[in-house]
C-alpha atoms as a PDB file:
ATOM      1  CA  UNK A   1      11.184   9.191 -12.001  1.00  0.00           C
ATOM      2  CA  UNK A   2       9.174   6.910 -10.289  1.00  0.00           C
ATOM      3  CA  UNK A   3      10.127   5.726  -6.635  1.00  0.00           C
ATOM      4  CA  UNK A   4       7.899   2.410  -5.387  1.00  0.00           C
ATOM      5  CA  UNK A   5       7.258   2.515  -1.543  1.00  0.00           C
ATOM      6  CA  UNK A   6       6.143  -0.614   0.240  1.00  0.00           C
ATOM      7  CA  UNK A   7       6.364  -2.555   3.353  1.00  0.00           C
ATOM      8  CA  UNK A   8       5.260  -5.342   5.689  1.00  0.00           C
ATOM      9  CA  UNK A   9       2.698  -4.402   7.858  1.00  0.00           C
ATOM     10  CA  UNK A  10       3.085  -2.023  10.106  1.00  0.00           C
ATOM     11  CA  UNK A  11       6.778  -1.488   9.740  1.00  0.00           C
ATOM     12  CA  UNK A  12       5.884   2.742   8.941  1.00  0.00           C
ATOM     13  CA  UNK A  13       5.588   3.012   5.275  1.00  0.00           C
ATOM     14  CA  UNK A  14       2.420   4.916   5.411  1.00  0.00           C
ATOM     15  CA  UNK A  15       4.109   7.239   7.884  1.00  0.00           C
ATOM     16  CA  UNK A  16       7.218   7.270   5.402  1.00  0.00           C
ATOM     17  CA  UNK A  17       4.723   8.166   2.533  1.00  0.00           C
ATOM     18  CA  UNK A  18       3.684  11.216   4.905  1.00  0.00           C
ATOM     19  CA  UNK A  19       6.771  12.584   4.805  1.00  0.00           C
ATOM     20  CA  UNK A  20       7.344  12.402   1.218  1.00  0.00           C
ATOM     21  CA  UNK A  21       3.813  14.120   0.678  1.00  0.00           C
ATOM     22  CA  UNK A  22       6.199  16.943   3.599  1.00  0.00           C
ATOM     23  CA  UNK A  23       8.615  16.863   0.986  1.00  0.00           C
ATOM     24  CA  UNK A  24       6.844  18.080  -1.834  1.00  0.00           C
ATOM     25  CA  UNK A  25       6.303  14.653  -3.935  1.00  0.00           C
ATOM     26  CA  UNK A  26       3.394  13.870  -5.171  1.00  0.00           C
ATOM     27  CA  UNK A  27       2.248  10.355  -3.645  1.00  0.00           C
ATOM     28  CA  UNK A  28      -0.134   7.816  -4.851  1.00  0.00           C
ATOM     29  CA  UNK A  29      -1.946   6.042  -2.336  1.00  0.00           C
ATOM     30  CA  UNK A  30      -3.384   2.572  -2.860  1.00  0.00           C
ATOM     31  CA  UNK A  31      -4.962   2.223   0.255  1.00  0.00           C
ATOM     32  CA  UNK A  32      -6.760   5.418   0.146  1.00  0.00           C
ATOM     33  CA  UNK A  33      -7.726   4.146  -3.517  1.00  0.00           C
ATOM     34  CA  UNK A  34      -9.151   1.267  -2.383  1.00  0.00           C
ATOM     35  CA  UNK A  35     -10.875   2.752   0.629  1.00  0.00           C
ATOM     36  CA  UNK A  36     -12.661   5.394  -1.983  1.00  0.00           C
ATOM     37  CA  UNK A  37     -13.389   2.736  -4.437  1.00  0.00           C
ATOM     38  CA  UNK A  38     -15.489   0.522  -2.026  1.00  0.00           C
ATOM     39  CA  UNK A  39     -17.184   3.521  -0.438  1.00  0.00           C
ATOM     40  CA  UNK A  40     -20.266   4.294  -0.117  1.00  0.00           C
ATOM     41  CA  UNK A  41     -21.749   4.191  -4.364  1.00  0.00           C
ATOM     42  CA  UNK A  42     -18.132   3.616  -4.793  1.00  0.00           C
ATOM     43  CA  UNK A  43     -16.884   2.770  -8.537  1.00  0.00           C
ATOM     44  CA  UNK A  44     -15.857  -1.461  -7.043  1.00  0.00           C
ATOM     45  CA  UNK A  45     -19.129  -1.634  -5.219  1.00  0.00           C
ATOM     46  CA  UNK A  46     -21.224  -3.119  -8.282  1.00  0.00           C
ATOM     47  CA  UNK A  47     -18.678  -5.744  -9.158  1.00  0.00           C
ATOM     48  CA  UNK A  48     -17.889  -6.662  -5.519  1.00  0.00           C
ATOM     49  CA  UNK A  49     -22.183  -7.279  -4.920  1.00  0.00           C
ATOM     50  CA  UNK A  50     -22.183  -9.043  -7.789  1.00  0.00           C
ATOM     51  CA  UNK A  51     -19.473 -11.284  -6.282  1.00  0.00           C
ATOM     52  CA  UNK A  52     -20.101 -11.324  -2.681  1.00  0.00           C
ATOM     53  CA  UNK A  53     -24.278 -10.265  -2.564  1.00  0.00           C
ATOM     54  CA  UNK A  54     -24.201 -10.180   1.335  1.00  0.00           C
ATOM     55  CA  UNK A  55     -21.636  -7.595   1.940  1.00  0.00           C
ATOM     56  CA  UNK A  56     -23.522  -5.002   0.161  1.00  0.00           C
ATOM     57  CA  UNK A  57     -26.385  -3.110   1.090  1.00  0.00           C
ATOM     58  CA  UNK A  58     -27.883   0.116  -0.078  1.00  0.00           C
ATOM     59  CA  UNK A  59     -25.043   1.157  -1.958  1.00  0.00           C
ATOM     60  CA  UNK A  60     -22.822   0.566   1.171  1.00  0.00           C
ATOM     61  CA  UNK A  61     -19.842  -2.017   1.574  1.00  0.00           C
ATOM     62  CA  UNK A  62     -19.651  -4.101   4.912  1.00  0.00           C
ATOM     63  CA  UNK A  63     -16.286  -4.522   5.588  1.00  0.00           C
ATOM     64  CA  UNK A  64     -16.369  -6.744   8.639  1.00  0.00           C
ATOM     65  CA  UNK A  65     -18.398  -9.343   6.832  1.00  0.00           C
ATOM     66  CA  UNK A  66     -15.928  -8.891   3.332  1.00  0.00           C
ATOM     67  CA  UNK A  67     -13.006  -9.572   5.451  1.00  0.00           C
ATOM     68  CA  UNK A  68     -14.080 -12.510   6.830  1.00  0.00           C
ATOM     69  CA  UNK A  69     -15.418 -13.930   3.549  1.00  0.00           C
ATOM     70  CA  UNK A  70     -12.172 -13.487   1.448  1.00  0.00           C
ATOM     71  CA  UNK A  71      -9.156 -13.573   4.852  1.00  0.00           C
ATOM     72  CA  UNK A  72     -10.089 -17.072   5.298  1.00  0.00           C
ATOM     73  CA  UNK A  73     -10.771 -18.351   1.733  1.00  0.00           C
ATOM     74  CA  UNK A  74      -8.160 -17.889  -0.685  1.00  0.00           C
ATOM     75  CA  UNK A  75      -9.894 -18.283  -3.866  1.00  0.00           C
ATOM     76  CA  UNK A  76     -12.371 -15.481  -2.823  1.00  0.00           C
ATOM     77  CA  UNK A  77      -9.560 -13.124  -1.749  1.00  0.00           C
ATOM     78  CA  UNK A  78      -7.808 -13.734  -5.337  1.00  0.00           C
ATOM     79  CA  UNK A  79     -11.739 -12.530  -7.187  1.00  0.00           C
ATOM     80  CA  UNK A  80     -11.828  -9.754  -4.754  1.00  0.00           C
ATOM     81  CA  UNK A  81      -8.172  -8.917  -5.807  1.00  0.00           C
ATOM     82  CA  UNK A  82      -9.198  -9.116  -9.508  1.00  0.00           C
ATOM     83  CA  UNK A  83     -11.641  -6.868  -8.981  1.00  0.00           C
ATOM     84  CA  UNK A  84      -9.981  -4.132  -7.061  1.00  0.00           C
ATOM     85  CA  UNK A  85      -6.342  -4.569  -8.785  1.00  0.00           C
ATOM     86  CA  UNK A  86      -7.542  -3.252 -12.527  1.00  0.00           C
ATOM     87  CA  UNK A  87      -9.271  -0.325 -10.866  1.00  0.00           C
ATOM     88  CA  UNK A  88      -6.101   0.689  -8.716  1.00  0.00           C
ATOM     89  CA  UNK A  89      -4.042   0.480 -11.490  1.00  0.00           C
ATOM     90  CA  UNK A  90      -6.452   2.804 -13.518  1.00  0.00           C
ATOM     91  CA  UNK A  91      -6.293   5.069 -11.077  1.00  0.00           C
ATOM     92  CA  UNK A  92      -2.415   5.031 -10.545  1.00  0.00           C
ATOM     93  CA  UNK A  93      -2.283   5.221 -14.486  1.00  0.00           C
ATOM     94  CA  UNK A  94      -4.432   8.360 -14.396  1.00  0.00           C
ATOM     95  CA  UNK A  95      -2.112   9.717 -11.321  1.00  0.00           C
ATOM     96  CA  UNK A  96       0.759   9.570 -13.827  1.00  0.00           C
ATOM     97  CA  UNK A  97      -0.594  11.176 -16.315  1.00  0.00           C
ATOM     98  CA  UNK A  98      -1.579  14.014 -13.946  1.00  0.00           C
ATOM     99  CA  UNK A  99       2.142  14.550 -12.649  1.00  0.00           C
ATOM    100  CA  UNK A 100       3.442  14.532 -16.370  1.00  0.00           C
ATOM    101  CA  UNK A 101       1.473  16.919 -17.266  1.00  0.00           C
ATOM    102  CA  UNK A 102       2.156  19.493 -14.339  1.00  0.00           C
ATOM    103  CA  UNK A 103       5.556  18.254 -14.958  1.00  0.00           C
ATOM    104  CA  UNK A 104       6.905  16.455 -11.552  1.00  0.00           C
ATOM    105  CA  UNK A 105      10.053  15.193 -12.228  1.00  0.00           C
ATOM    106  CA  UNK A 106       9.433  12.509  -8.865  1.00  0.00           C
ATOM    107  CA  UNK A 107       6.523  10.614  -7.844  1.00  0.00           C
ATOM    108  CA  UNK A 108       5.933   8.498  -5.310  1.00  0.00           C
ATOM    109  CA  UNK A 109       3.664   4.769  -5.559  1.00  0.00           C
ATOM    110  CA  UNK A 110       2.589   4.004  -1.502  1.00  0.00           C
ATOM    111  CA  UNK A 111       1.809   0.287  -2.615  1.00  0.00           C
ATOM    112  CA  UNK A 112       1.385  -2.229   0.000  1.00  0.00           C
ATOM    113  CA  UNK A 113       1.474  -5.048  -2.312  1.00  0.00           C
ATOM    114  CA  UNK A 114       3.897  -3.668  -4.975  1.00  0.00           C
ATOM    115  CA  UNK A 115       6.239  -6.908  -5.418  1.00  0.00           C
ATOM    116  CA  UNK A 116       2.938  -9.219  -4.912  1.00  0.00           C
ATOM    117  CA  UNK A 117       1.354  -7.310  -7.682  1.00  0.00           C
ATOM    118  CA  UNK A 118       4.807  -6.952  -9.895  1.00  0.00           C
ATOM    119  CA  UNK A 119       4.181  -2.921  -9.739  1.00  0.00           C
ATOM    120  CA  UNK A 120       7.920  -3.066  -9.232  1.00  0.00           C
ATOM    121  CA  UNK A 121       8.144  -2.966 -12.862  1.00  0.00           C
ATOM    122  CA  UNK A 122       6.396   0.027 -13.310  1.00  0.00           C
ATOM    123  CA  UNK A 123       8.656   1.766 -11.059  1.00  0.00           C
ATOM    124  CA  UNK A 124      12.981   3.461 -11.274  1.00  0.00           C
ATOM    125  CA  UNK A 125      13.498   2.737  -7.885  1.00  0.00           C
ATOM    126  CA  UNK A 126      12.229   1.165  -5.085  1.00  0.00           C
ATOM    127  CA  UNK A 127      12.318   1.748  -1.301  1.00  0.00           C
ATOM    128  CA  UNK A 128      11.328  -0.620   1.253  1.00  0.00           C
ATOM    129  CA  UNK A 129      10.607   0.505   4.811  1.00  0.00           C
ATOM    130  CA  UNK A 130      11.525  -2.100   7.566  1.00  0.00           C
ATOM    131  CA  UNK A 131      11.834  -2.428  11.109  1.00  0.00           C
ATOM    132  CA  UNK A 132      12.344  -4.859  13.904  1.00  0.00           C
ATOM    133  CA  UNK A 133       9.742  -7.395  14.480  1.00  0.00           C
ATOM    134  CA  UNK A 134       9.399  -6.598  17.709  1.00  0.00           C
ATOM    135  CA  UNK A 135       8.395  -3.103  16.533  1.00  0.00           C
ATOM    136  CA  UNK A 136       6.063  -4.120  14.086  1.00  0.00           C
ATOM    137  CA  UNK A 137       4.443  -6.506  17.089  1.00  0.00           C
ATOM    138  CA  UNK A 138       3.964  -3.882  18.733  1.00  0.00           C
ATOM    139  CA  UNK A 139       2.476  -1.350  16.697  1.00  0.00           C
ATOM    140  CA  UNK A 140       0.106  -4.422  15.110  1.00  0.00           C
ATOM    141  CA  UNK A 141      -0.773  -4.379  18.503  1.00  0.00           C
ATOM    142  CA  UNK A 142      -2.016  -0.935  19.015  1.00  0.00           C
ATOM    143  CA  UNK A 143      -4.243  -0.844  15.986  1.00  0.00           C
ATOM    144  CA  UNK A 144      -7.961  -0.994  16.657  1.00  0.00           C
ATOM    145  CA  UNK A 145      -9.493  -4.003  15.324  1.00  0.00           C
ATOM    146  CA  UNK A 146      -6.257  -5.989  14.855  1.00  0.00           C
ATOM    147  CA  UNK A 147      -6.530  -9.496  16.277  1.00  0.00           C
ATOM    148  CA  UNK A 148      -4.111 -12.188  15.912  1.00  0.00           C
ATOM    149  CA  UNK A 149      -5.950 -14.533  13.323  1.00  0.00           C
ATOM    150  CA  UNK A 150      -6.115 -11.176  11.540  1.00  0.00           C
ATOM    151  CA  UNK A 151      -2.537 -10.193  11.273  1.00  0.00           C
ATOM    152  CA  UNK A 152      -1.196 -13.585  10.560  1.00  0.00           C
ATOM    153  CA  UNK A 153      -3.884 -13.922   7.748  1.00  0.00           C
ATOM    154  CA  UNK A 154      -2.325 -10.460   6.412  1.00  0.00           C
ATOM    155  CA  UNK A 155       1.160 -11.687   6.410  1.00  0.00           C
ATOM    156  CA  UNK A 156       0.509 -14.687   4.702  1.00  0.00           C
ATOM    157  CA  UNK A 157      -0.603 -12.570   2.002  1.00  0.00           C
ATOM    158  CA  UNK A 158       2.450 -10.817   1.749  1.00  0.00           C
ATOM    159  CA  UNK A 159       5.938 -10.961   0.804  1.00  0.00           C
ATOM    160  CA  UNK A 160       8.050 -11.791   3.765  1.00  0.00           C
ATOM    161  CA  UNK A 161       9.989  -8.538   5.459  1.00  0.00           C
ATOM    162  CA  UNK A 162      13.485  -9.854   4.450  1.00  0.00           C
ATOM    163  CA  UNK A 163      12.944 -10.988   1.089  1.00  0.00           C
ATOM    164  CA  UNK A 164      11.362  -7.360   0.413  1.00  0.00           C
ATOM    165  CA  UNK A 165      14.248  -6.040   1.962  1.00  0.00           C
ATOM    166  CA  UNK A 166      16.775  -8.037  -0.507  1.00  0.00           C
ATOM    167  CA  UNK A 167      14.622  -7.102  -3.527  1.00  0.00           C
ATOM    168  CA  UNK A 168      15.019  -2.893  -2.616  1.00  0.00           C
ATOM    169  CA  UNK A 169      17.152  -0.709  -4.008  1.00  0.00           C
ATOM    170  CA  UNK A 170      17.230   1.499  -0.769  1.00  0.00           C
ATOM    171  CA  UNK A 171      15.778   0.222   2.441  1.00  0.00           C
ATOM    172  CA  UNK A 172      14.360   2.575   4.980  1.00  0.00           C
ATOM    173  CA  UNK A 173      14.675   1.907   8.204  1.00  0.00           C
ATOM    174  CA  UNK A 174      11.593   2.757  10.759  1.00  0.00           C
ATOM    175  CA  UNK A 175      13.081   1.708  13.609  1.00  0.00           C
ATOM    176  CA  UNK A 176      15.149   4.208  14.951  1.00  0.00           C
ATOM    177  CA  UNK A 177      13.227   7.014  15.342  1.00  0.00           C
ATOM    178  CA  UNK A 178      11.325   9.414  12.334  1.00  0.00           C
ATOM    179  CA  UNK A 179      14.429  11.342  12.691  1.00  0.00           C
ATOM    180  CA  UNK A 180      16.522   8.749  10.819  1.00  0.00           C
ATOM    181  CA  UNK A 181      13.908   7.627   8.731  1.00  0.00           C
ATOM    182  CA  UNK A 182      13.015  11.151   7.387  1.00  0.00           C
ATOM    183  CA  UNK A 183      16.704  11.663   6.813  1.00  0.00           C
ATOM    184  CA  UNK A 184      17.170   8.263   5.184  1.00  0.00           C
ATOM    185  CA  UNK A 185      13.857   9.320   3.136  1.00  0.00           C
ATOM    186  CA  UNK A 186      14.876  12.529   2.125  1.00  0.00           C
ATOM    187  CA  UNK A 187      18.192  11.528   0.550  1.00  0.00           C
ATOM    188  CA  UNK A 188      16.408   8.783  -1.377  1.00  0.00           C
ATOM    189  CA  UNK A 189      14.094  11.703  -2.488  1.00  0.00           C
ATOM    190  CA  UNK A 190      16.535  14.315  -2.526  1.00  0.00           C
ATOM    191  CA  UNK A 191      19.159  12.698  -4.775  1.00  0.00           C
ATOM    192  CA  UNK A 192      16.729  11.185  -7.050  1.00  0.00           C
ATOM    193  CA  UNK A 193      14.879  13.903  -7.867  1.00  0.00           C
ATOM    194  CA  UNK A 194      18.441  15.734  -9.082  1.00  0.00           C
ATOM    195  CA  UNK A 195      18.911  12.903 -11.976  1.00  0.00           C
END
């Protein structure tokens, strides 16, 4: 079986993924994809130089100067996209076959962007991990390097909180303490791994 897991922003779906990977499932990370495909001589680099020459230098990616190139231009956010979407699928694809063939009957997909991508379809079931705005405020807040033009430019990318939440077929809730999210978690997990 295959369980999606997304989220807005900073409503705790990376920490969500965490506990999953505490449970036992095997979890496929898109950010930490994407981080290791624009690193340093990473596999994206050569397309994304070809399409943005300044933000790559001696094999390494800037990421301050990507981000403001593609955050504030949507047509070079979409090329970016249709660069780095193939490859994460690739790699998700290859995931897969690796849990089939040590035969996991549960695996988890940490996408961010999983209905703006339509990885939905790829998945049995799909969790979406909410929590008040004024939580997500504030832990926007805490993360270094977050500025306002920054966050709202990230949520315009993505599929608003509540319509995520209507399109799940469990939603997770973050805001009431990991308690009550890892027990939330863990039943999702629990009783889906059973059928």
């Amino acid at each position: 079986m295959i369980v999606g897991l997304t989220g807005s922003i900073a409503m705790g779906k990376s920490t969500a993924a965490k506990m999953a990977r505490g449970l036992g499932v095997a979890v496929f990370d898109s950010d930490a994809t994407v981080r290791a495909l624009t690193a340093p001589h990473g596999q994206a680099l050569p397309a994304i130089a070809t399409a943005f020459p300044s933000v790559v230098e001696n094999g390494a990616l800037d990421r301050k100067a990507l981000a403001q190139i593609v955050f504030n231009t949507p047509q070079k956010l979409h090329r970016l996209e249709s660069i780095l979407h193939p490859m994460v699928k690739q790699a998700r694809q290859k995931f897969l076959q690796t849990a089939t063939r040590r035969r996991r009957k549960l695996v988890v997909f940490d996408i961010p962007l999983l209905f703006e991508t339509k990885a939905e379809r790829e998945c049995d079931l799909v969790l979406v991990v909410c929590a008040p705005v004024f939580l997500q405020l504030q832990r926007v807040g805490a993360r270094p390097g977050m500025t306002a033009a920054l966050f709202n430019s990230i949520l315009q990318r993505q599929m608003p909180a509540l319509q995520k939440a209507r399109r799940a077929d469990i939603v997770i809730s973050s805001g009431l303490g990991r308690a009550v999210t890892f027990r939330q978690l863990k039943k999702a997990l629990v009783l889906n791994r059973r059928t």
